[in-house]
Protein backbone atom coordinates (compact mmCIF):
# COMPACT_ATOMS: atom_id res chain seq x y z
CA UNK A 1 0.00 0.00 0.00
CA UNK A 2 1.58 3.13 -0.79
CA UNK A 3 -0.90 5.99 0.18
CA UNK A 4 -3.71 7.25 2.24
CA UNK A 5 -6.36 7.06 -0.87
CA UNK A 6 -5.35 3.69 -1.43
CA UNK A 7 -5.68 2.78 2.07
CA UNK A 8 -9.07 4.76 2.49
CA UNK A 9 -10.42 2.18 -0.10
CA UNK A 10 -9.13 -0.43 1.73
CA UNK A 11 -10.24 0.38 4.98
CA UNK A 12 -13.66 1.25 3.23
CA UNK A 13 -14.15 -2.20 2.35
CA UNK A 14 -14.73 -2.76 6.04
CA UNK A 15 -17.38 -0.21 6.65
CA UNK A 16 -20.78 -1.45 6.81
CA UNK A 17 -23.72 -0.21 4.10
CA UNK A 18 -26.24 2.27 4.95
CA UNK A 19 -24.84 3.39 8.20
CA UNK A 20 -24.28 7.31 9.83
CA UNK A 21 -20.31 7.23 8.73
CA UNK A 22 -19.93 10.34 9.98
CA UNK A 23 -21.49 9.35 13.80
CA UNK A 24 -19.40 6.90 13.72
CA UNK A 25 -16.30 8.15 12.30
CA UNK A 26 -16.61 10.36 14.92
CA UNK A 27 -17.28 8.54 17.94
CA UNK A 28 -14.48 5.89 16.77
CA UNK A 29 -12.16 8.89 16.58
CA UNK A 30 -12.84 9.87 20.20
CA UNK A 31 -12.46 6.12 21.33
CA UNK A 32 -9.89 5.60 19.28
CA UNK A 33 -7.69 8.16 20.64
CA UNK A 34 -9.01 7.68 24.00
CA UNK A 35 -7.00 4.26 23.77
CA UNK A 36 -3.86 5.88 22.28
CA UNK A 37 -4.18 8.33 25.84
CA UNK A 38 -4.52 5.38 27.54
CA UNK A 39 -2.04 3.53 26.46
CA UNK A 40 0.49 6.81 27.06
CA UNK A 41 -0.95 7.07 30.35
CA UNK A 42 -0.05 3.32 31.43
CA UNK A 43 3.17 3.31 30.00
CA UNK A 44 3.81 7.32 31.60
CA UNK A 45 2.38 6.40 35.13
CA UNK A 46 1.92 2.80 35.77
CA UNK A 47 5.11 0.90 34.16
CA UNK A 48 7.95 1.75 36.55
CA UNK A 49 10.72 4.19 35.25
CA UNK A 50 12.59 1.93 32.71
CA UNK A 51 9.65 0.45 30.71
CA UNK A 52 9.83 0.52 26.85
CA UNK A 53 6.94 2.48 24.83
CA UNK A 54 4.21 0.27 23.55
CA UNK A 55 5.15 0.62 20.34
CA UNK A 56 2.92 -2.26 18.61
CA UNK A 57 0.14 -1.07 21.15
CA UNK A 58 0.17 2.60 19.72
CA UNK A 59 0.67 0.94 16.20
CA UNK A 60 -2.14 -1.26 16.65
CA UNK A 61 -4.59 2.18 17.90
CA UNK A 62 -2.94 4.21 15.42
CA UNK A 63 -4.40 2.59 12.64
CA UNK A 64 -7.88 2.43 14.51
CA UNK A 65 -7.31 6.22 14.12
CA UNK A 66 -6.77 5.90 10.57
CA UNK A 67 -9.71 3.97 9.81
CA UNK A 68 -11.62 6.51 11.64
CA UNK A 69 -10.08 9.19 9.52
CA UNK A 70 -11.01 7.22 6.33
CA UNK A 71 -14.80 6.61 7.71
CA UNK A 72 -15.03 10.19 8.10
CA UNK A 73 -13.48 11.65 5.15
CA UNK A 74 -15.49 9.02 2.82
CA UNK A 75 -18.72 10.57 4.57
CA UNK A 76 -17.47 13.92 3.37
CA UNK A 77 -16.36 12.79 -0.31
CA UNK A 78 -13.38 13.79 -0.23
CA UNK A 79 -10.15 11.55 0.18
CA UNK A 80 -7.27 11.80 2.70
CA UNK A 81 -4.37 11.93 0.54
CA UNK A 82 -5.84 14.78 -1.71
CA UNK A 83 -6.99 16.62 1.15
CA UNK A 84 -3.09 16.59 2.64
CA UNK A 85 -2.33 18.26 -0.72
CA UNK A 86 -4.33 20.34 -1.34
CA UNK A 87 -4.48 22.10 2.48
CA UNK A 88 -1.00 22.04 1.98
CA UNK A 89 0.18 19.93 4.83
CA UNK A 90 3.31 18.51 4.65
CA UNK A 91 3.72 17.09 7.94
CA UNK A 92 3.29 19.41 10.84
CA UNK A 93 6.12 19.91 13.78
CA UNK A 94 4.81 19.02 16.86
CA UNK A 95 7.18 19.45 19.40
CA UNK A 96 6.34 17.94 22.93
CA UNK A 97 6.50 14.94 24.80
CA UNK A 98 4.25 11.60 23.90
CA UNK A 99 1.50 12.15 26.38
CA UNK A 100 1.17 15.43 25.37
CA UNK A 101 0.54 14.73 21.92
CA UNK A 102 -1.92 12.40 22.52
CA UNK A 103 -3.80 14.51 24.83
CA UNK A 104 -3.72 16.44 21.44
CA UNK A 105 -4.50 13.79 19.23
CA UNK A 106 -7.81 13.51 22.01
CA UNK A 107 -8.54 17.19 21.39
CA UNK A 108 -8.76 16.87 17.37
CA UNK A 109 -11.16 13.67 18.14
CA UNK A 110 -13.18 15.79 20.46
CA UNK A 111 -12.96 19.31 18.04
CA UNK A 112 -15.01 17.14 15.44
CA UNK A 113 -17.59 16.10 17.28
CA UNK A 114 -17.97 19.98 18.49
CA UNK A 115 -18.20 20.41 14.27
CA UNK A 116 -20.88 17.73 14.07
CA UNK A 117 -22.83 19.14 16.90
CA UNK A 118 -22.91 22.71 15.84
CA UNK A 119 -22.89 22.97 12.27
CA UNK A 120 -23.30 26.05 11.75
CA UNK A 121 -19.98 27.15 13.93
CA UNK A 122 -17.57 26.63 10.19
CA UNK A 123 -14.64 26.87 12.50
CA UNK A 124 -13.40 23.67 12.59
CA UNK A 125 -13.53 21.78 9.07
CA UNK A 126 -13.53 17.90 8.83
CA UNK A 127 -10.79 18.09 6.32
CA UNK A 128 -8.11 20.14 8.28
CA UNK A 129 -8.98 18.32 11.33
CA UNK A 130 -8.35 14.92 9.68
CA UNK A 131 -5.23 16.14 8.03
CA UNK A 132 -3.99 17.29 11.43
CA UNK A 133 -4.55 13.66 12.73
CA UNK A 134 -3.11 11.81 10.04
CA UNK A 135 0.09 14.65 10.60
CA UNK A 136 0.28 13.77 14.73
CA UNK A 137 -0.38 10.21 13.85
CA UNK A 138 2.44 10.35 11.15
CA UNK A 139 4.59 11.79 14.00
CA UNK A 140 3.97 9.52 16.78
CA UNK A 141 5.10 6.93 14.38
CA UNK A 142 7.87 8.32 13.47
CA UNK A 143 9.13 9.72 16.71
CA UNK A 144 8.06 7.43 19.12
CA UNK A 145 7.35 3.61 17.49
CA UNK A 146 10.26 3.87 14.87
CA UNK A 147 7.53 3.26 12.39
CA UNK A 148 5.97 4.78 8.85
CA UNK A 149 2.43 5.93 8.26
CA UNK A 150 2.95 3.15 5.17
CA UNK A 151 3.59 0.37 8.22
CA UNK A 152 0.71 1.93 10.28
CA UNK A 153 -1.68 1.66 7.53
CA UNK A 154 -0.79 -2.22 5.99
CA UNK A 155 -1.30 -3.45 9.32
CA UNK A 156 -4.38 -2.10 9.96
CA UNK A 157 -5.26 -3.63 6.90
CA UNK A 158 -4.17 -6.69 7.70
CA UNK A 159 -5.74 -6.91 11.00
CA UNK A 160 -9.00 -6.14 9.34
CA UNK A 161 -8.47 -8.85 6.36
CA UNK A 162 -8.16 -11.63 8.96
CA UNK A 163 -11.13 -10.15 10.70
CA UNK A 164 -13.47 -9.56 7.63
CA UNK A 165 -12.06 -11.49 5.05
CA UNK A 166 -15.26 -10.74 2.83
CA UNK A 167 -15.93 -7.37 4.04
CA UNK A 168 -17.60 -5.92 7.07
CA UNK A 169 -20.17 -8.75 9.24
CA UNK A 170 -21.78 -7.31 12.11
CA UNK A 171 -21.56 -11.13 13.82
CA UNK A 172 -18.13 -11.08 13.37
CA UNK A 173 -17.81 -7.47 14.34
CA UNK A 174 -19.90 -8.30 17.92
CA UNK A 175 -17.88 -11.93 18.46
CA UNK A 176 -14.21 -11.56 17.38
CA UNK A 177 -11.32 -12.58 18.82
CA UNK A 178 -8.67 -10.01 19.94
């Protein structure tokens, strides 16, 4: 897989017919990233001074992220990798520790549900706000999990092949092993 529109499609294949993608892009964003702060906050607080950073933990919620970010941009028409381009992002520079910027990547999560909720306040558009999370995802990857966007997104993909091998099924969804 070599880019985000490629992996949108992908991911796509997993989303369910006839559903509210953007409700649910948006509440799996804010669980989502809930679990990346959680798993910062375990590994900050409750690991003992010399533990390593869950790196295949983040890796694993980081592309949970991503699928969120593809749910939500495919409810908007408009795909992730042309939206990078054409908002001009070219990968922001967060500078900051890990917990802070997922406390961060929490506060994009929870900025587009404040979108969804008031419409009419433009301030906060779904496409910046899922380029800035693909950006701090990007980054976390890079800086903490010595790992690419590329890696994030083929094993998300993987991990939902094995789970849906023909596409989204809610049984599967509600009894799958983790």
């Amino acid at each position: 897989m070599d880019n985000l529109k490629e992996y949108q499609a992908l991911a796509m294949r997993t989303s369910p017919d006839g559903h509210d993608r953007m409700m649910n892009g948006i509440m799996g964003l804010i669980g989502e990233s809930g679990e990346v702060v959680d798993a910062v906050k375990k590994w900050k607080f409750q690991s003992g001074d010399h533990a390593e950073i869950p790196k295949e933990k983040l890796i694993d919620e980081l592309g949970d992220v991503l699928w969120y970010c593809a749910e939500i941009s495919t409810h908007c028409k408009f795909n992730m990798m042309d939206a990078k381009r054409r908002l001009g992002f070219d990968g922001l520079k967060y500078q900051g520790i890990l917990h802070l910027e997922a406390i961060f990547l929490s506060k994009l999560a929870n900025d587009m549900a404040d979108r969804f909720l008031n419409p009419e306040d433009n301030f906060t558009n779904p496409q910046y706000i899922v380029c800035c999370v693909i950006d701090l995802v990007e980054y976390i990857l890079t800086h903490y999990c010595d790992s690419t966007l590329k890696e994030c997104m083929e094993h998300n993909i993987a991990k939902l092949m094995k789970r849906y091998p023909d596409g989204f099924d809610p049984e599967r969804s509600l009894h799958r092993e983790e």
